[in-house]
Protein backbone atom coordinates (compact mmCIF):
# COMPACT_ATOMS: atom_id res chain seq x y z
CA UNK A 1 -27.71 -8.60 99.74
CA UNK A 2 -31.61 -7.22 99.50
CA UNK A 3 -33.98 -7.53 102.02
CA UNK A 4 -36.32 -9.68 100.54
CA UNK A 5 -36.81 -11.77 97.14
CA UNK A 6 -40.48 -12.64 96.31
CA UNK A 7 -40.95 -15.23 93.76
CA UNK A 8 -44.02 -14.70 91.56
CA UNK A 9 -45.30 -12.15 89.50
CA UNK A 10 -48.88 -12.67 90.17
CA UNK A 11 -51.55 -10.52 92.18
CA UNK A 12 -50.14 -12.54 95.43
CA UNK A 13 -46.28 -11.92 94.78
CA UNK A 14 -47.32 -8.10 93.67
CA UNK A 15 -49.23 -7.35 96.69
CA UNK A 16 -46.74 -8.75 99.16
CA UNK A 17 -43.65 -7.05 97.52
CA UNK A 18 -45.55 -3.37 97.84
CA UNK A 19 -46.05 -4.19 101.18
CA UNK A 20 -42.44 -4.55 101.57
CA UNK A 21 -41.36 -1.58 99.41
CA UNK A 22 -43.82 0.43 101.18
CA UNK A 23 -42.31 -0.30 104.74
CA UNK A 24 -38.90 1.29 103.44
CA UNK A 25 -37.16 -2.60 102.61
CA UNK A 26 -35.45 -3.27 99.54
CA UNK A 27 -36.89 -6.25 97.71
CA UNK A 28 -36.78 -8.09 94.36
CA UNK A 29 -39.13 -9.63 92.41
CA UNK A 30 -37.78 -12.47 90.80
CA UNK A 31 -40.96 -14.69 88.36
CA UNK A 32 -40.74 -17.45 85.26
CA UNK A 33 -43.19 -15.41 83.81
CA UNK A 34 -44.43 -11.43 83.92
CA UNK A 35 -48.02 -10.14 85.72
CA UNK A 36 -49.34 -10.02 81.89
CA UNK A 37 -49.07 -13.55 81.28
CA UNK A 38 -49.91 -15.07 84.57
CA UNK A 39 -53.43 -16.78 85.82
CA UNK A 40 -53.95 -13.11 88.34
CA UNK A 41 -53.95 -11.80 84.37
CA UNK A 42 -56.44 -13.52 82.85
CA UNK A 43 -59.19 -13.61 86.21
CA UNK A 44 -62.87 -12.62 85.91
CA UNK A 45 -61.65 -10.18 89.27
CA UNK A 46 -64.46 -9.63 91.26
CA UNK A 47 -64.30 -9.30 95.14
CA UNK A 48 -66.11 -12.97 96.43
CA UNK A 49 -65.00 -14.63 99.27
CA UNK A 50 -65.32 -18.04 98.02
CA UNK A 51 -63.54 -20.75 95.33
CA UNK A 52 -60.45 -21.41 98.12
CA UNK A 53 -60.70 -24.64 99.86
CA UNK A 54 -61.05 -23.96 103.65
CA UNK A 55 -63.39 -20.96 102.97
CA UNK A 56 -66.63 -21.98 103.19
CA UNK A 57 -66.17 -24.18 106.47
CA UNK A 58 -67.77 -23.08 110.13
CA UNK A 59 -67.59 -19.68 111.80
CA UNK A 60 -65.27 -21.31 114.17
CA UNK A 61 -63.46 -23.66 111.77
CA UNK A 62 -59.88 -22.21 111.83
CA UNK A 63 -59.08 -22.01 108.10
CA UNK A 64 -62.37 -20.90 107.47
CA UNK A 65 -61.72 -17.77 109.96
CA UNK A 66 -58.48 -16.93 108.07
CA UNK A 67 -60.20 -16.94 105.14
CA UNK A 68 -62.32 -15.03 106.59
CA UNK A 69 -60.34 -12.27 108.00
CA UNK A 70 -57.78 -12.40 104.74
CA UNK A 71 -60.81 -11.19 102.82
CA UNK A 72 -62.32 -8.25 105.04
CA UNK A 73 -58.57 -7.00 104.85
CA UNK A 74 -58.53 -6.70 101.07
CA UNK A 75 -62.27 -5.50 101.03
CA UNK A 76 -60.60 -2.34 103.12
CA UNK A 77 -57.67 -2.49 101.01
CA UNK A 78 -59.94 -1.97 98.01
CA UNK A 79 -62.20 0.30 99.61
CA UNK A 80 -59.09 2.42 100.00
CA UNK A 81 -57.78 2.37 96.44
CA UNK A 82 -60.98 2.71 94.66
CA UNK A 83 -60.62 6.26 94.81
CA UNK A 84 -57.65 6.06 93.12
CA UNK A 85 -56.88 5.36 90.02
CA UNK A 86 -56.11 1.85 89.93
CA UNK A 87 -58.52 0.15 87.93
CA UNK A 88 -60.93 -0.65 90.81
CA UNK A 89 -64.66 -0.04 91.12
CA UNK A 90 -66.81 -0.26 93.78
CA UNK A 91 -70.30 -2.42 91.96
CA UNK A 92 -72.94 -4.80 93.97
CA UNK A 93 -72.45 -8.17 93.54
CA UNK A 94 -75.60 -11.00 93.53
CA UNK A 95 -74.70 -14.33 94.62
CA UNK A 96 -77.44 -16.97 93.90
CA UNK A 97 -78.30 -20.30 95.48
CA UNK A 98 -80.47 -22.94 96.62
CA UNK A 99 -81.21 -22.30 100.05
CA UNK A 100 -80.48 -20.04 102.62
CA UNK A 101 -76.89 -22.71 103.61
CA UNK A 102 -75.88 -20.90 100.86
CA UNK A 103 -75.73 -17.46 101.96
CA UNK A 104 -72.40 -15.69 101.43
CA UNK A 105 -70.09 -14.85 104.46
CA UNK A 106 -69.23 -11.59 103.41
CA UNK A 107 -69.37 -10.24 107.06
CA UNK A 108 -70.24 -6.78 108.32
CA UNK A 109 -67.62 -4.94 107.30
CA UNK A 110 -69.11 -5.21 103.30
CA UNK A 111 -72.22 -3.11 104.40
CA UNK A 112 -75.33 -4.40 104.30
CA UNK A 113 -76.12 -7.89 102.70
CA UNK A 114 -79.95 -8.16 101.59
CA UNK A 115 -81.46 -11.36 101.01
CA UNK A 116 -83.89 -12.36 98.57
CA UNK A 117 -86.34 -15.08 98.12
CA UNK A 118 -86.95 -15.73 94.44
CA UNK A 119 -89.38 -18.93 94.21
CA UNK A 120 -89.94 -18.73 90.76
CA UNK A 121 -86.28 -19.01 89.54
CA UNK A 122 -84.72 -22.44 88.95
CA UNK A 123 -84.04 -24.67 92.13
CA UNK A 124 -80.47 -23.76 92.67
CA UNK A 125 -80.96 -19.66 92.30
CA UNK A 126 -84.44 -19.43 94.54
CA UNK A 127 -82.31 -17.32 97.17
CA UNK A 128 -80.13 -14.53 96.28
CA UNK A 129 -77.76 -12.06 98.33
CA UNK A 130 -76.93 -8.76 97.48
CA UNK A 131 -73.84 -6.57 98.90
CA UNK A 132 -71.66 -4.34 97.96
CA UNK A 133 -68.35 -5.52 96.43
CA UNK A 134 -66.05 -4.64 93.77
CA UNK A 135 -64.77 -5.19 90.09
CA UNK A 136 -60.79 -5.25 89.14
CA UNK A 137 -59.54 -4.29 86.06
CA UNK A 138 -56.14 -7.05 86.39
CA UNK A 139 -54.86 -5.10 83.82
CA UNK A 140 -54.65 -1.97 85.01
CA UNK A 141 -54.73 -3.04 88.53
CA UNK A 142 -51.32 -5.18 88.24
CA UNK A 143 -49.59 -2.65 86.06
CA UNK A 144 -50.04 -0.15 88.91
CA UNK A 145 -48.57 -2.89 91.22
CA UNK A 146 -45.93 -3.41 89.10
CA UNK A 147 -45.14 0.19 89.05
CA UNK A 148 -45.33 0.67 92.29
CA UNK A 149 -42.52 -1.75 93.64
CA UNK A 150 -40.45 -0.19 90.98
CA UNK A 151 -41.27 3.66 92.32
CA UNK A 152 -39.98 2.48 95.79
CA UNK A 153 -36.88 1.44 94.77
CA UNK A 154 -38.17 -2.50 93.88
CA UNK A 155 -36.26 -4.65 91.05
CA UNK A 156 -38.12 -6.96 89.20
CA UNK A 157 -36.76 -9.95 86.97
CA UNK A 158 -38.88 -11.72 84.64
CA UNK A 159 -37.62 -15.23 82.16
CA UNK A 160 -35.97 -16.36 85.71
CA UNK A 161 -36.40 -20.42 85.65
CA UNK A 162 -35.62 -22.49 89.03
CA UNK A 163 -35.81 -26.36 89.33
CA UNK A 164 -36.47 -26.24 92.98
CA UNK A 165 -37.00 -24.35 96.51
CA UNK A 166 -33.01 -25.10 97.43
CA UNK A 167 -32.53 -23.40 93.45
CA UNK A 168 -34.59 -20.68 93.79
CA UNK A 169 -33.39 -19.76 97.41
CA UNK A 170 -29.48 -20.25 96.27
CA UNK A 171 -30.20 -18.01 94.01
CA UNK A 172 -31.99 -15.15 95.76
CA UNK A 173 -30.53 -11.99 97.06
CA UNK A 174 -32.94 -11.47 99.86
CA UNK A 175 -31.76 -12.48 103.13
CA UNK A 176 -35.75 -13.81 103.70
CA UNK A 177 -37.21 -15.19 100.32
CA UNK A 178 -41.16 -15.54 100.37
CA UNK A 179 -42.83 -18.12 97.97
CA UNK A 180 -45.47 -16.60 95.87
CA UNK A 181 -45.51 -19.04 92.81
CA UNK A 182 -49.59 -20.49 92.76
CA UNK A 183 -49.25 -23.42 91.08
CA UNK A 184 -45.52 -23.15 90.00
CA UNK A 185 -45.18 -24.56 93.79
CA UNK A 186 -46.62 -27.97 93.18
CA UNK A 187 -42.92 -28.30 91.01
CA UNK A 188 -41.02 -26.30 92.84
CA UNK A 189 -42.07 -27.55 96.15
CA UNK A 190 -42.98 -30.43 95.17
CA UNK A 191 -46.69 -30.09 96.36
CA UNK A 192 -48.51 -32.66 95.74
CA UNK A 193 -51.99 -31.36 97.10
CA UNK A 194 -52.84 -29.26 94.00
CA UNK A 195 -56.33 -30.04 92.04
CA UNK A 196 -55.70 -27.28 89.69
CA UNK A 197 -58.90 -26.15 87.60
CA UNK A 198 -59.70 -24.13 84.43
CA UNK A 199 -60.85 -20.90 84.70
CA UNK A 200 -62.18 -19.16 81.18
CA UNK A 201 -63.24 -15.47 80.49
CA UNK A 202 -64.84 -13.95 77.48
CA UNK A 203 -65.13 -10.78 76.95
CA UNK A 204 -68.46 -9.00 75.33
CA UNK A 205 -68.50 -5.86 73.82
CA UNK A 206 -70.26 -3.36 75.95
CA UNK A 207 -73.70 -3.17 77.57
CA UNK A 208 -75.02 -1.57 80.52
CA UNK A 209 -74.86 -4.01 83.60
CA UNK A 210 -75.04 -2.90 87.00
CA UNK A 211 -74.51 -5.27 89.08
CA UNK A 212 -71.95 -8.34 89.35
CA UNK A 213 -74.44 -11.70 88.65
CA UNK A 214 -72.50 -14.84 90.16
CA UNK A 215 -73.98 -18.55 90.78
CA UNK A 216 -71.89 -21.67 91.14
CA UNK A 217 -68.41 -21.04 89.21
CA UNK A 218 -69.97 -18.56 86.97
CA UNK A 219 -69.50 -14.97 87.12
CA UNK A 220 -71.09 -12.00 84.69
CA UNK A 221 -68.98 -9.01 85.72
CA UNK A 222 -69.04 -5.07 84.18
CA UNK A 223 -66.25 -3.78 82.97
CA UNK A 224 -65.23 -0.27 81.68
CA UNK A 225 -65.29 -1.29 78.24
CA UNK A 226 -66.43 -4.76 77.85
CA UNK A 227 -68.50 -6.99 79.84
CA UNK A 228 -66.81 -10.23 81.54
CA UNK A 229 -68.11 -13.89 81.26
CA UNK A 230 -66.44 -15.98 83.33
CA UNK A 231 -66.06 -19.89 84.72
CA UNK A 232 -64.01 -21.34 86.57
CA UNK A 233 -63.83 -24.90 87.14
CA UNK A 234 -63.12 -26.78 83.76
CA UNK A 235 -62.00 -30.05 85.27
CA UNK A 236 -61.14 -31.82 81.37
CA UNK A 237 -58.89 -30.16 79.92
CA UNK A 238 -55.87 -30.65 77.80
CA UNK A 239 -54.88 -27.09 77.28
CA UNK A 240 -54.88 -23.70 79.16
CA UNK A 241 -56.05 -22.24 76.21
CA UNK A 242 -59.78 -21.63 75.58
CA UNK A 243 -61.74 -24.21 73.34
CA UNK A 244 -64.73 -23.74 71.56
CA UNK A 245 -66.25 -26.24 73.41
CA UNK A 246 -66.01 -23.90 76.51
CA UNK A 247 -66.89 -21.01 75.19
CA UNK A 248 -70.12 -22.34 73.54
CA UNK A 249 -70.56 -23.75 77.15
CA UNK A 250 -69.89 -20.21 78.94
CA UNK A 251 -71.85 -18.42 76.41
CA UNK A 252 -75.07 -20.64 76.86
CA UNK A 253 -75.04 -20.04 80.38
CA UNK A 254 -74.55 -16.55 80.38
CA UNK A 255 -77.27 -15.94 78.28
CA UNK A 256 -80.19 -17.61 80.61
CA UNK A 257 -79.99 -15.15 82.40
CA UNK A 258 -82.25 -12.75 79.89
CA UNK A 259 -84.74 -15.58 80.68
CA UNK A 260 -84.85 -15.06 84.42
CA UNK A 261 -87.53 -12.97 85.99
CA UNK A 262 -85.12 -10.72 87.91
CA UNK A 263 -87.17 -7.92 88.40
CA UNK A 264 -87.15 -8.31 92.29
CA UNK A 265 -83.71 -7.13 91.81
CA UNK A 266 -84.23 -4.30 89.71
CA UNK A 267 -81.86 -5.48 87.44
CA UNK A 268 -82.05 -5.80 84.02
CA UNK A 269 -79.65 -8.12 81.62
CA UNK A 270 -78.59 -7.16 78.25
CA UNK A 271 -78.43 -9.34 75.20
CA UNK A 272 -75.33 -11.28 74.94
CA UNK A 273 -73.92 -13.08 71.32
CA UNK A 274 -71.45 -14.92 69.98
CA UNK A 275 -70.67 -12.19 67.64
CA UNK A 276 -70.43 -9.97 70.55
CA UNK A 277 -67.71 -11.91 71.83
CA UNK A 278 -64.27 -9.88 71.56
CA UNK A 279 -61.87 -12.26 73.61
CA UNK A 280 -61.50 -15.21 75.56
CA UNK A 281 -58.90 -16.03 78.07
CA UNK A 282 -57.69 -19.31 79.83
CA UNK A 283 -55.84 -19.73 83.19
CA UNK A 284 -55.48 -22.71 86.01
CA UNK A 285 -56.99 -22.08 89.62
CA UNK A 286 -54.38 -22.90 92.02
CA UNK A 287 -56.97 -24.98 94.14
CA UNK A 288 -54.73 -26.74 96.58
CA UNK A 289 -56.72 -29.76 98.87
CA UNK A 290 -54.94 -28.28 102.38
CA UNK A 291 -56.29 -24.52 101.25
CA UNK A 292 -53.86 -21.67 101.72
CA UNK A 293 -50.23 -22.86 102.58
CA UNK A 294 -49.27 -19.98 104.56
CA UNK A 295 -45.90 -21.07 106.66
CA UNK A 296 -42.68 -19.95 107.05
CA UNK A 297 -39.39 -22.71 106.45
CA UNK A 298 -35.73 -23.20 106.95
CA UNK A 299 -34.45 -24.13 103.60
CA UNK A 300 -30.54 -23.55 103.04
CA UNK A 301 -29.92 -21.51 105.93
CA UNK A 302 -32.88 -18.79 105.23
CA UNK A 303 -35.86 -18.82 105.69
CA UNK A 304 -38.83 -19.05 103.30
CA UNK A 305 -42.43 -17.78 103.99
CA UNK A 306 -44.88 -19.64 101.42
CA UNK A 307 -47.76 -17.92 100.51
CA UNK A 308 -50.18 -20.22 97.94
CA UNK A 309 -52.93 -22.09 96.73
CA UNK A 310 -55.82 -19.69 97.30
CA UNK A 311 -57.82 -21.11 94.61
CA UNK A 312 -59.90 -19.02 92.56
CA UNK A 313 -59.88 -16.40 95.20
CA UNK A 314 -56.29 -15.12 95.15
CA UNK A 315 -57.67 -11.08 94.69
CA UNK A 316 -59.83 -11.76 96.87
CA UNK A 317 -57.76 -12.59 99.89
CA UNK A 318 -54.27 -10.65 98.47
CA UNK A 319 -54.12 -7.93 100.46
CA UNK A 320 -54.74 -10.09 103.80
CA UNK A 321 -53.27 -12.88 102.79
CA UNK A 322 -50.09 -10.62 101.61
CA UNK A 323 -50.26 -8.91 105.65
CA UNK A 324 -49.92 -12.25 107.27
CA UNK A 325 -47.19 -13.18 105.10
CA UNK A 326 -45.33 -9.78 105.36
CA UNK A 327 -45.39 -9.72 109.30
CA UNK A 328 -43.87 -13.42 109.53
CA UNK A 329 -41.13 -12.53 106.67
CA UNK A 330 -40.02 -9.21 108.47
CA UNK A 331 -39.74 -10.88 111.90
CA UNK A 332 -37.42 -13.60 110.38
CA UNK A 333 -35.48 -10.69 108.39
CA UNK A 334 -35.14 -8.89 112.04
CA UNK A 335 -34.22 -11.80 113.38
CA UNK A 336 -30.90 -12.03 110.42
CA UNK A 337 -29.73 -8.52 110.98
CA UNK A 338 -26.44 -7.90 111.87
């Protein structure tokens, strides 16, 4: 028997089972589907702490401090790696709004946050925040994951279907098994809180853009070869897959910003077209009414630690959310050893 199975392949399944494989424990990683064709694959990937239910509560609302903390964990965690070659880059992001209620709670520990007043932009962008943050190239960045667990000793099974939680534990060969699935939970758990969403990204061919450019769902994100256009709350939908209703949608959007007067910012926006447009990706947000589900179980005599629903912010909060979920899985394994 292994130490520990994690099931999921995704950015929140990855992260936890390095963790593991890094403390010395043998673990398996045991997913429907591999990294490459899961929702973590096909994210915009920028470093924002918002998009998770629970996260933009009070400074002393409880979920909202997790949140909170989950994502100044992974900002370190990404601080770390970006000198490495990982496919992560440190980049300011902008965060627009309406009013000053809207101010990001990026905490200290992102540097400094400056604020600006813009009166002459449109009523929901007069205010905008500044700080540094960070762009993730999934592809790269989960492929190094991947690798990883595998370097340390890790196996990893992909095409593996279970019907339920008492399935997927009977069929585990970690004595602790933790619960990494997103939205594969609301089946296999029978959750019932998800509100999944649709998230779409485009990809442009390259420009220069220096800086990340987010307002309400919508992201505009550099990349090293391409430029990102993301959004990520489709609420009719009938497919995962991009339609050209969205992308005419995302495209349209994207480009007002060549209209704006951002010159307080120092920032300059290039020309995006249709014929520009290289890709376009489609995944569901895990957005879960309760927030995170972060708890540990009995089910068939071992014990499972769930770890999901993080919304659109599962990078964002991976490597914290992955710590919490780590410590309470290795104090249940100590508690199992012979």
């Amino acid at each position: 028997m292994m130490d520990f199975t994690v099931i999921g392949h995704g950015v929140i399944g990855l992260t936890s089972a390095s963790m593991l494989a890094g403390r010395g424990h043998s673990v398996e990683v045991v997913a429907d589907r591999p990294w490459d064709a899961t929702a973590s694959s096909a994210a915009c990937a920028v470093w924002l702490p918002i998009f998770v239910a629970g996260g933009d509560g009070p400074a002393g609302d409880r979920a909202a401090q997790r949140v909170r903390r989950w994502a100044a964990q992974t900002y370190g965690a990404f601080r770390r790696m970006a000198a490495q070659d990982r496919g992560i880059r440190p980049v300011d992001l902008i965060r627009f709004g309406a009013s000053d209620a809207d101010r990001p709670a990026v905490g200290e520990f992102a540097g400094e946050l400056r604020t600006y007043h813009l009166p002459h932009l449109p009523e929901d962008m007069r205010y905008a925040w500044r700080f540094p943050s960070f762009v993730i190239e999934m592809d790269v960045y989960l492929r190094s994951l991947d690798a990883e667990i595998t370097a340390r000793g890790g196996r990893i099974r992909t095409g593996v279907h279970f019907t339920s939680l008492d399935d997927a534990v009977g069929r585990s060969a970690g004595r602790v098994v933790l619960n990494c699935t997103g939205l594969g939970s609301a089946d296999l758990c029978k959750d019932t809180g998800f509100r999944p969403v649709k998230g779409v990204v485009l990809s442009h061919r390259q420009d220069r853009l220096d800086a990340i450019l987010s307002t309400g769902s919508y992201v505009l994100a550099p990349r090293s070869d391409r430029i990102a256009l993301g959004a990520g709350y489709f609420t009719d939908y009938a497919t995962e897959e991009p339609t050209p209703k969205e992308i005419d949608t995302i495209l349209a959007f994207h480009e007002r910003w060549r209209e704006l007067d951002l010159s307080a910012l120092e920032l300059t926006v290039p020309e995006l077209s249709a014929d520009r447009i290289t890709a376009a990706v489609g995944g569901l947000r895990p957005i879960r009414l309760g927030g995170v589900r972060l708890e540990a179980e009995e089910v068939g005599g071992r014990t499972v630690v769930h770890d999901y629903g993080h919304g659109g912010a599962g990078v964002t909060l991976s490597w914290g959310a992955a710590h919490e979920a780590v410590e309470t899985a290795v104090a249940a394994w100590e508690r199992t050893r012979p």
